[in-house]
PDB file of N, CA and C in Angstrom:
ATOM      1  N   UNK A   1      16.297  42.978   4.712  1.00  0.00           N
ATOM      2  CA  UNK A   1      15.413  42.156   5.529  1.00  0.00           C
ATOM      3  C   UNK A   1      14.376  41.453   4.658  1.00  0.00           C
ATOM      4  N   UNK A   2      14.155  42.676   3.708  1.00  0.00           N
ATOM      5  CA  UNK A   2      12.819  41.439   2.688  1.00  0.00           C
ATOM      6  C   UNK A   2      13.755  40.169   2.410  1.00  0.00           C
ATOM      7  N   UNK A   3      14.936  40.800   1.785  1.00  0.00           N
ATOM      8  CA  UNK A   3      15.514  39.320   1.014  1.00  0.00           C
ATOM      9  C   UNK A   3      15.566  38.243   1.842  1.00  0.00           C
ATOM     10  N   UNK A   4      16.198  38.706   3.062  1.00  0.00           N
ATOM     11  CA  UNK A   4      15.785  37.916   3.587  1.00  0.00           C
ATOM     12  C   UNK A   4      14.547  36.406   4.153  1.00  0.00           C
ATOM     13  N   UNK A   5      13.481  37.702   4.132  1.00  0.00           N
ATOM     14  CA  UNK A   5      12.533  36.952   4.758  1.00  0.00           C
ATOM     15  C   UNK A   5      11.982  35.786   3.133  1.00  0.00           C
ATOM     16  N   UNK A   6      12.313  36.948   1.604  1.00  0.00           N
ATOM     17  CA  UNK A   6      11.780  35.988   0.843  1.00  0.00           C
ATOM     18  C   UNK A   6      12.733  34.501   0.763  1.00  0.00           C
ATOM     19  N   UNK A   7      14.087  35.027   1.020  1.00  0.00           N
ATOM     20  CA  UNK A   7      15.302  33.605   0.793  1.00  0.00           C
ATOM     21  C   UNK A   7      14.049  32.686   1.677  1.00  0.00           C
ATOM     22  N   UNK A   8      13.924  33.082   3.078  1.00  0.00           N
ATOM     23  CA  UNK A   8      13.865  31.749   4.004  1.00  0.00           C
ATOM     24  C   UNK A   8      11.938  30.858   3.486  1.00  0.00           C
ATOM     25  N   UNK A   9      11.505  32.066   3.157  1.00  0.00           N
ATOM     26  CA  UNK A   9      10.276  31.510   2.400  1.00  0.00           C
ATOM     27  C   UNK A   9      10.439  30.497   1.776  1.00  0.00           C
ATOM     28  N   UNK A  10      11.032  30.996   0.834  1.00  0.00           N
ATOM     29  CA  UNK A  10      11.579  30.263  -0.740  1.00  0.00           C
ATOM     30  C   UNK A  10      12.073  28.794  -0.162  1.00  0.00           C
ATOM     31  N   UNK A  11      12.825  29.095   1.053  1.00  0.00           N
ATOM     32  CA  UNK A  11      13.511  27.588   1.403  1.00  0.00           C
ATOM     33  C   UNK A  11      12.159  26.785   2.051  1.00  0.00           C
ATOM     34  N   UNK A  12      11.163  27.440   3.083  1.00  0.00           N
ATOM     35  CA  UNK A  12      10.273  26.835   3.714  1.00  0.00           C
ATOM     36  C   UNK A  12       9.300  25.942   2.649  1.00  0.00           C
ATOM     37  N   UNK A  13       9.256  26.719   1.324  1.00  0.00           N
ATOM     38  CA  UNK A  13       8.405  26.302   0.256  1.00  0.00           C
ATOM     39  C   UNK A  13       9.192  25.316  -0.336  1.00  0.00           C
ATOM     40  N   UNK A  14      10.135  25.372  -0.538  1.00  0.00           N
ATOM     41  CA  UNK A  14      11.243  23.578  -1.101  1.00  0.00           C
ATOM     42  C   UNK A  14      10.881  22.497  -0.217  1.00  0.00           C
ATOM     43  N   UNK A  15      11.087  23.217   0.864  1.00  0.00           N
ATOM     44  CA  UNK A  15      10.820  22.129   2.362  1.00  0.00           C
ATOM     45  C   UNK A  15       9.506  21.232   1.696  1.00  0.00           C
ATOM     46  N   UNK A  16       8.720  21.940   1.787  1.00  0.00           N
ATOM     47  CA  UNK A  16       7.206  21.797   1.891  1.00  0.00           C
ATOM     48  C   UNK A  16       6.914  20.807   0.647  1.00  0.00           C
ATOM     49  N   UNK A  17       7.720  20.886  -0.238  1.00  0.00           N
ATOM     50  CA  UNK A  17       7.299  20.722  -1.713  1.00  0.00           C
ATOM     51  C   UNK A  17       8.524  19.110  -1.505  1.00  0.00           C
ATOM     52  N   UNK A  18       9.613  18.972  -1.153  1.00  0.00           N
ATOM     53  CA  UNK A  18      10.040  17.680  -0.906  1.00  0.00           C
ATOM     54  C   UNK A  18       9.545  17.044   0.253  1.00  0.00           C
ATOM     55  N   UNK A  19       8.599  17.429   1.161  1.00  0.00           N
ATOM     56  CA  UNK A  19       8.207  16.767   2.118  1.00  0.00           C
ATOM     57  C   UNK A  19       6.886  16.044   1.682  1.00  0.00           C
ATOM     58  N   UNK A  20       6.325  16.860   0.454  1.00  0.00           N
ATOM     59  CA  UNK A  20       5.188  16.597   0.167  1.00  0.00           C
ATOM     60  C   UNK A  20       5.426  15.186  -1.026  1.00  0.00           C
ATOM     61  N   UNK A  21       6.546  15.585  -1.674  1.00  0.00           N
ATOM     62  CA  UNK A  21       6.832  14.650  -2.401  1.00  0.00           C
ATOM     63  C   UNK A  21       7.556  13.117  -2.049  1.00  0.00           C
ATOM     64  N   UNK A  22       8.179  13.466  -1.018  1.00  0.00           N
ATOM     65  CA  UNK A  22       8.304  11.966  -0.376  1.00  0.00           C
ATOM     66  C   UNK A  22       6.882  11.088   0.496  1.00  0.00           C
ATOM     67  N   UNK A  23       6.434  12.336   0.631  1.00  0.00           N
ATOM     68  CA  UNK A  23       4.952  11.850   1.492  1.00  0.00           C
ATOM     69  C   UNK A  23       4.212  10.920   0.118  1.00  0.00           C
ATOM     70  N   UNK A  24       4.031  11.886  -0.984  1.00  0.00           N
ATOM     71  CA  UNK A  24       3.681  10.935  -2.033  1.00  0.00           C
ATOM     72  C   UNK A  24       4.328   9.594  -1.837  1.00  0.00           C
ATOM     73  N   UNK A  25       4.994   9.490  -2.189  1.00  0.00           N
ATOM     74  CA  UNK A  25       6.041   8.538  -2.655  1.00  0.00           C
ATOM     75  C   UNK A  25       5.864   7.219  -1.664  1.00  0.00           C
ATOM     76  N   UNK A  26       5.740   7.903  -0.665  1.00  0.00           N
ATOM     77  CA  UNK A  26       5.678   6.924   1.059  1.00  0.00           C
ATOM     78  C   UNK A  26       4.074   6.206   0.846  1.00  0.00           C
ATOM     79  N   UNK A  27       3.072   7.132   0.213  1.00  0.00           N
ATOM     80  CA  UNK A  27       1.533   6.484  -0.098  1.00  0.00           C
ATOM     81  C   UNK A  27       1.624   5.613  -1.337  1.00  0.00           C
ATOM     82  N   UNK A  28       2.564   5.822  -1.902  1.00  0.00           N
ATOM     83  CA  UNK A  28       2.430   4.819  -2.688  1.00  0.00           C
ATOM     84  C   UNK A  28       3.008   3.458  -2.449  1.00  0.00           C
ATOM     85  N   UNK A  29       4.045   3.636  -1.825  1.00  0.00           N
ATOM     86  CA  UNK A  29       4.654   2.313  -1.233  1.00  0.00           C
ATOM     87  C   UNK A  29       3.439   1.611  -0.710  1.00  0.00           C
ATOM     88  N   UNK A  30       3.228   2.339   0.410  1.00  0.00           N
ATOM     89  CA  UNK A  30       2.120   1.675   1.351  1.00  0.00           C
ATOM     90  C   UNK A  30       0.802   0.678   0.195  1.00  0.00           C
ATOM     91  N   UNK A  31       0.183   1.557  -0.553  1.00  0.00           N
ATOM     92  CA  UNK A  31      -0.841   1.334  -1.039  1.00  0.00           C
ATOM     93  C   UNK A  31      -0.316  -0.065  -1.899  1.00  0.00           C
ATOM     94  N   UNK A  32       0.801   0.048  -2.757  1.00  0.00           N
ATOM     95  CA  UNK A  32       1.310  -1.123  -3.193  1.00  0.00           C
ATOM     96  C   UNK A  32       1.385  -2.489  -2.328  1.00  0.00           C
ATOM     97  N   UNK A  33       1.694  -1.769  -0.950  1.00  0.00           N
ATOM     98  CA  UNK A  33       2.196  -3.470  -0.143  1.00  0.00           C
ATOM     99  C   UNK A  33       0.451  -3.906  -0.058  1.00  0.00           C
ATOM    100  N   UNK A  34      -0.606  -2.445  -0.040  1.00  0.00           N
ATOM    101  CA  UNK A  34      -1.901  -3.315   0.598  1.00  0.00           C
ATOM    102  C   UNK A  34      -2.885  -3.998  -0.437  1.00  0.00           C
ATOM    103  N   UNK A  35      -2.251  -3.354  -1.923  1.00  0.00           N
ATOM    104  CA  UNK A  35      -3.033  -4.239  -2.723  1.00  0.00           C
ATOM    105  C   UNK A  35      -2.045  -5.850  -2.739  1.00  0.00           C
ATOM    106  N   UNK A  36      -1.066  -5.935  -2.662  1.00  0.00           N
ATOM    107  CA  UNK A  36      -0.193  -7.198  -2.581  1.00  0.00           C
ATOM    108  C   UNK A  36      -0.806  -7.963  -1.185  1.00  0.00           C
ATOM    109  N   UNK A  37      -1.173  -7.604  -0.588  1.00  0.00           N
ATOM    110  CA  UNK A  37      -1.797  -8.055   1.075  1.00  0.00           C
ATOM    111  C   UNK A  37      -2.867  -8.327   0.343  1.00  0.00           C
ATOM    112  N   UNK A  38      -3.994  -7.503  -0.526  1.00  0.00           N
ATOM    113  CA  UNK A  38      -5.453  -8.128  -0.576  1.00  0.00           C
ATOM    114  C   UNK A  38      -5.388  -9.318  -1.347  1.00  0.00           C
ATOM    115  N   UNK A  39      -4.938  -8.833  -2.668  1.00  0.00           N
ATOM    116  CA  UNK A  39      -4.028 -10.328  -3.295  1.00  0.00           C
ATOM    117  C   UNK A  39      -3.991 -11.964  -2.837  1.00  0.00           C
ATOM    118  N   UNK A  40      -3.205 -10.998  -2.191  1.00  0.00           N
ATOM    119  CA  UNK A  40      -2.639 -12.647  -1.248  1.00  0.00           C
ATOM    120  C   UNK A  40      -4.024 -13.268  -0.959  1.00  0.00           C
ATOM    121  N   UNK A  41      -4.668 -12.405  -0.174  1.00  0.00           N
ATOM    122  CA  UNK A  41      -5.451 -13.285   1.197  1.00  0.00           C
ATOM    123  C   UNK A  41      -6.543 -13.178   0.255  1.00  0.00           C
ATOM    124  N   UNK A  42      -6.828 -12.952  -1.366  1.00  0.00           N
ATOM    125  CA  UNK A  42      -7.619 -13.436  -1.892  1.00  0.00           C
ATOM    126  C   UNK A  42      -7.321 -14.783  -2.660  1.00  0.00           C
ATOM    127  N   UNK A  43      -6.025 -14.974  -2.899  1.00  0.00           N
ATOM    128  CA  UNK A  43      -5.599 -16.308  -3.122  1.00  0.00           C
ATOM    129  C   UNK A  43      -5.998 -17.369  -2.200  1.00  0.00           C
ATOM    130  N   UNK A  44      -5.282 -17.016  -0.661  1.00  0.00           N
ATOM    131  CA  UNK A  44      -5.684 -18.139   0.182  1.00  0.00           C
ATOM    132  C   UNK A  44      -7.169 -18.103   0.257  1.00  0.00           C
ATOM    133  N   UNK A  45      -7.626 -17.547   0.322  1.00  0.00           N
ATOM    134  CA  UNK A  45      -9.549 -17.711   0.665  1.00  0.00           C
ATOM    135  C   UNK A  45     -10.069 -18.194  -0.531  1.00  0.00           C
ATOM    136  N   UNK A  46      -9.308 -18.660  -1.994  1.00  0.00           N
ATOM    137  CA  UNK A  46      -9.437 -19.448  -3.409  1.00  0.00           C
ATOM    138  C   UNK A  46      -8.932 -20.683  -3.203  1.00  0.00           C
ATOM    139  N   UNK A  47      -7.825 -20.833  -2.236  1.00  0.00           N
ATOM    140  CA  UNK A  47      -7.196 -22.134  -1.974  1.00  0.00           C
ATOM    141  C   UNK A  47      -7.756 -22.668  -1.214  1.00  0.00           C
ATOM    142  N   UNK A  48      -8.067 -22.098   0.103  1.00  0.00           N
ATOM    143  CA  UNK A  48      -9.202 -22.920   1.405  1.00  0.00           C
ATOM    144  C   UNK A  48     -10.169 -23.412   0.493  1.00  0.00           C
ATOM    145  N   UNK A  49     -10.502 -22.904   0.100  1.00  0.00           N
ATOM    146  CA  UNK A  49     -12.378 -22.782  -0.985  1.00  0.00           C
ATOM    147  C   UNK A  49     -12.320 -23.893  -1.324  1.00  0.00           C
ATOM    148  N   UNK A  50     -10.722 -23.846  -2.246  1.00  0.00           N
ATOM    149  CA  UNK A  50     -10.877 -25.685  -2.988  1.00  0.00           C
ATOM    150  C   UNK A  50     -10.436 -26.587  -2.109  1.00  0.00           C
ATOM    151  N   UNK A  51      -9.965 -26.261  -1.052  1.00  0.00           N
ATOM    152  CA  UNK A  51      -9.425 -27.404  -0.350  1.00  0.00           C
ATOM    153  C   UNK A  51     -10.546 -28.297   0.510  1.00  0.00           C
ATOM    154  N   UNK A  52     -11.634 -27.208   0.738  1.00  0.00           N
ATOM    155  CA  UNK A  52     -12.593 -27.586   1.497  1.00  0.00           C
ATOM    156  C   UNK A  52     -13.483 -27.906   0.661  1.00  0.00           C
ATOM    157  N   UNK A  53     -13.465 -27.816  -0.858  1.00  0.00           N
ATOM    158  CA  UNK A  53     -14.568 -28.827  -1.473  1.00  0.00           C
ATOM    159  C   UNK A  53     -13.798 -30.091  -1.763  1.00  0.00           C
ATOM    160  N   UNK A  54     -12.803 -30.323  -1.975  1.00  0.00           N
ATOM    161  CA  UNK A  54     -11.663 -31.596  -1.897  1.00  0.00           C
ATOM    162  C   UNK A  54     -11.809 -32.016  -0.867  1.00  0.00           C
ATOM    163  N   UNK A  55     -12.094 -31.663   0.028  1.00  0.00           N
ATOM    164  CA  UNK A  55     -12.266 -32.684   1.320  1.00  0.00           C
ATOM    165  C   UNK A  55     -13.627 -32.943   1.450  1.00  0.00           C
ATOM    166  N   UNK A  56     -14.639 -32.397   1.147  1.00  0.00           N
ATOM    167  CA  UNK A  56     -16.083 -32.636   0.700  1.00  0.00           C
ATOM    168  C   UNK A  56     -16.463 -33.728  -0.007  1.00  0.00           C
ATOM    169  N   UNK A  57     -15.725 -33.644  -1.703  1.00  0.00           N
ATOM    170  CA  UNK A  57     -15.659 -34.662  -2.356  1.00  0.00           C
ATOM    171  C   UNK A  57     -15.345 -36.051  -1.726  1.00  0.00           C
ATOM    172  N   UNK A  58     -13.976 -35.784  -1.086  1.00  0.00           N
ATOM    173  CA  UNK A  58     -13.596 -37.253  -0.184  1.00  0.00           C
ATOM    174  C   UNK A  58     -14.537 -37.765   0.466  1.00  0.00           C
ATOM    175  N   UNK A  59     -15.360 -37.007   0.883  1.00  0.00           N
ATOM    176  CA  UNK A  59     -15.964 -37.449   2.076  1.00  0.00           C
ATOM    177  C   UNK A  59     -17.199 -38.367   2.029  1.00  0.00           C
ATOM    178  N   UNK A  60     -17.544 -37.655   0.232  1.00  0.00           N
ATOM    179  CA  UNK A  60     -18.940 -38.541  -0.235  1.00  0.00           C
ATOM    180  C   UNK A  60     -18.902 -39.282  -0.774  1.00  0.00           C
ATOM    181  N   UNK A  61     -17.199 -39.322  -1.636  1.00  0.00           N
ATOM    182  CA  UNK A  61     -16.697 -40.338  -1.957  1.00  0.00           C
ATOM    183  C   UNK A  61     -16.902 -42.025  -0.850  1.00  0.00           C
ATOM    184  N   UNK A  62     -16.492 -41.552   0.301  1.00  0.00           N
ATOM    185  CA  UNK A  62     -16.461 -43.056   1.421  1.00  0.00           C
ATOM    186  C   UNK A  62     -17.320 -42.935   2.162  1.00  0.00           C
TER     187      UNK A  62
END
């Protein structure tokens, strides 16, 4: 019965230890897509920026 109970341990603790490691794995994905998301929408808020002093310029231009 011990062996038992240690086998199913032993398996609960693999469990635990690949669940934990895909969980890693899953935070890192994530965290990757959200620095690629801040990225981005720090590009466009660099592109508006100039677009809206380009249309500024035009404007004092005429």
């Amino acid at each position: 019965a011990d062996a038992d109970t240690w086998f199913e341990r032993q398996q609960q603790e693999d469990e635990m230890q690949r669940l934990q490691a895909k969980n890693r794995a899953t935070m890192q994905v994530v965290e990757k897509l959200h620095r690629k998301k801040l990225h981005k929408s720090e590009k466009v808020k660099k592109m508006m920026t100039v677009g809206a002093r380009m249309i500024q310029w035009q404007s004092q231009k005429h």
